[in-house]
Protein backbone atom coordinates (compact mmCIF):
# COMPACT_ATOMS: atom_id res chain seq x y z
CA UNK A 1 54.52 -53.68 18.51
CA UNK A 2 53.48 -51.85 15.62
CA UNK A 3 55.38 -48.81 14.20
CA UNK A 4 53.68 -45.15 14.61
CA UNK A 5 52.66 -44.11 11.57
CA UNK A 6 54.15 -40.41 12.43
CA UNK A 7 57.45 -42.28 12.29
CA UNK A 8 57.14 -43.02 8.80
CA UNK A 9 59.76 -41.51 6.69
CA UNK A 10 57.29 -40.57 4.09
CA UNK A 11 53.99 -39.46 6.70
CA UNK A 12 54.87 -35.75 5.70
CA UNK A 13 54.78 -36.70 2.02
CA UNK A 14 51.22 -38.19 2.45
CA UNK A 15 49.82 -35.90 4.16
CA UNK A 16 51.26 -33.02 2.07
CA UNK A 17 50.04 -35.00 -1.54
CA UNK A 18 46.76 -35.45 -0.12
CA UNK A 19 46.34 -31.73 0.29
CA UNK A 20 47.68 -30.63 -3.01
CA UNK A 21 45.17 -33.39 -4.53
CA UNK A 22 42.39 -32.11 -2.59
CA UNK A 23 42.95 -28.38 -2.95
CA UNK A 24 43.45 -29.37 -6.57
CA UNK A 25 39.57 -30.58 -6.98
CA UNK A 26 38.18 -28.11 -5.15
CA UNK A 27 36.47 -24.89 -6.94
CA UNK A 28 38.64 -21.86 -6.92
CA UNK A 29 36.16 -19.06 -7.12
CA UNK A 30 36.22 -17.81 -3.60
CA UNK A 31 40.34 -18.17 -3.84
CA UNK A 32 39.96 -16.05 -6.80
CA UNK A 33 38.46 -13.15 -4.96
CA UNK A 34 41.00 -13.41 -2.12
CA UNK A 35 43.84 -12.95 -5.36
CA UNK A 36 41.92 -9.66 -6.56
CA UNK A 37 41.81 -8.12 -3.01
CA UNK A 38 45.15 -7.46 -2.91
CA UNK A 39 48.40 -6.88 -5.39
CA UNK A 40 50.44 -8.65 -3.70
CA UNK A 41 47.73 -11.66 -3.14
CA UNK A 42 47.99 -11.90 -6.90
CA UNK A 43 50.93 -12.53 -6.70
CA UNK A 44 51.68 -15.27 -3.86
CA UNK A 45 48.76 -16.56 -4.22
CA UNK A 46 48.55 -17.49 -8.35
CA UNK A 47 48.47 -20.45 -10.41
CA UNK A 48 51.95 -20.53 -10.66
CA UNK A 49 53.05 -19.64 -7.21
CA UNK A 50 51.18 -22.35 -5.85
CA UNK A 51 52.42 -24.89 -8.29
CA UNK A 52 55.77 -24.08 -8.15
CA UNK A 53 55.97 -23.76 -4.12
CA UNK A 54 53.58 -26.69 -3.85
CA UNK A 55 55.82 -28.81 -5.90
CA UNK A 56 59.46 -27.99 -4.97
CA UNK A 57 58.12 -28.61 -1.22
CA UNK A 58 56.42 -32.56 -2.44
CA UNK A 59 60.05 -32.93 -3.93
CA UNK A 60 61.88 -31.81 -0.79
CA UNK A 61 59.64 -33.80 1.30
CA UNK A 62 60.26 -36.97 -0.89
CA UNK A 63 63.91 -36.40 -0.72
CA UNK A 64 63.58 -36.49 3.03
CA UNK A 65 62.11 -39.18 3.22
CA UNK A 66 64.39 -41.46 1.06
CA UNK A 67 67.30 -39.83 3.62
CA UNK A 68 65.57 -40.86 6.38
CA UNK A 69 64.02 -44.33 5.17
CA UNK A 70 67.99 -45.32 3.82
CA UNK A 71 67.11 -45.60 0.29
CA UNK A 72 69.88 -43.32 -1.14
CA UNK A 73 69.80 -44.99 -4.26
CA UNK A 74 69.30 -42.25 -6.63
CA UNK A 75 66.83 -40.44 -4.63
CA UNK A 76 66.72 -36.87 -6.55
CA UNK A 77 65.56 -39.16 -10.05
CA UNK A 78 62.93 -41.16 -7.99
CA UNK A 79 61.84 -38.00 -6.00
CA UNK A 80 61.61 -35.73 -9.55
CA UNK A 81 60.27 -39.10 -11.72
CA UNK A 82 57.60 -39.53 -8.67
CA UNK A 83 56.63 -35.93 -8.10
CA UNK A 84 56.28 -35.04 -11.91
CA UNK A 85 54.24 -38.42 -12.29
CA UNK A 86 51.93 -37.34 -9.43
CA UNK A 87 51.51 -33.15 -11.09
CA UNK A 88 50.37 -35.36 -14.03
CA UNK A 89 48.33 -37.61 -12.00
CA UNK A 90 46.08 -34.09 -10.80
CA UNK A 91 46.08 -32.66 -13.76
CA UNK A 92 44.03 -35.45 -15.05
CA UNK A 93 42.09 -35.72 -12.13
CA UNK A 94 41.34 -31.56 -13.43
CA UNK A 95 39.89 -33.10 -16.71
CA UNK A 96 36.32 -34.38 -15.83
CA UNK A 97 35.73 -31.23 -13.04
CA UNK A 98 33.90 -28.49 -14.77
CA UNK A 99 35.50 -25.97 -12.79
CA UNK A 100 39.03 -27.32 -13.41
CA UNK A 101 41.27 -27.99 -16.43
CA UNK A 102 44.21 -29.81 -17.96
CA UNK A 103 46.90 -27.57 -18.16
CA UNK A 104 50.98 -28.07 -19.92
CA UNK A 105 51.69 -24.83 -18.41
CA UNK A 106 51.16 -26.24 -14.97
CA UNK A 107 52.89 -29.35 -15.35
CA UNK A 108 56.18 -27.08 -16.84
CA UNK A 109 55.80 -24.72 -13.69
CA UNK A 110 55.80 -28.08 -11.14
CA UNK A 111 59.23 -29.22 -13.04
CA UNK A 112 60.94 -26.02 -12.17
CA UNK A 113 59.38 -26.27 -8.50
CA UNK A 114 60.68 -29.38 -8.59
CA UNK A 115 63.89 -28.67 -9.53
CA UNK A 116 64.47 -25.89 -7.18
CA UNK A 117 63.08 -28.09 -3.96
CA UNK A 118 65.62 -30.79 -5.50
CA UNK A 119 68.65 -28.15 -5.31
CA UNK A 120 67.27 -26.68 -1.86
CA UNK A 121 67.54 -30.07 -0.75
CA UNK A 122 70.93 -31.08 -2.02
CA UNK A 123 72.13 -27.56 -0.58
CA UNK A 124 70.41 -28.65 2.97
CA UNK A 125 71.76 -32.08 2.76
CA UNK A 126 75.81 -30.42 2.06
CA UNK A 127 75.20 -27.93 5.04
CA UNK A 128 73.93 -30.27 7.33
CA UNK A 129 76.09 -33.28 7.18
CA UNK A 130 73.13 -35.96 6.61
């Protein structure tokens, strides 16, 4: 009988990079005018919020699914080396879209993010006993 794929350690991780690669083609002009409503929507809702949030959860995600799939081999290196490789991956995907752009400043912002869903992780991991 085959498996479900829901049961698949890494379905959350699809799903979730499929998202951030779609919302990363897409035009941002209506998203822009959301930001300007409000002060605070400038804020949560920026460049850099997104690809720091966006990125730290892919990591986390990734992390959990190594935990849950049994491959504890180094999983924080693999998650960071395979979530940094994929923020490159959409950034030049951006380059051809004339409504989108390569940006270094992104990719930097997605290593933090991906730090920080690394540590969350670890921190998650220690509390909970995995």
């Amino acid at each position: 009988m085959p498996k479900s794929i829901t049961k698949n350690p890494f379905f959350l991780v699809y799903v979730f990079a499929v998202f951030l690669l779609v919302g990363a083609m897409i035009p941002g002009t209506d998203f822009f005018k959301l930001q300007k409503a409000n002060k605070m929507f400038s804020v949560l809702l920026s460049d850099n919020a997104f690809h720091f949030f966006s990125f730290g959860i892919l990591a986390w995600l990734l992390c959990y699914g190594y935990h849950r799939a049994k491959l504890s081999r180094m999983p924080y290196l693999r998650a960071c080396f395979f979530t940094l490789a994929y923020g490159l991956f959409i950034e030049l995907v951006q380059i051809p879209l004339p409504y989108r752009f390569f940006s270094v400043k992104d990719l930097a912002v997605d290593a933090v993010g991906i730090g920080v869903g690394l540590f969350g992780f670890y921190i998650f991991r220690q509390r909970s006993k995995m």
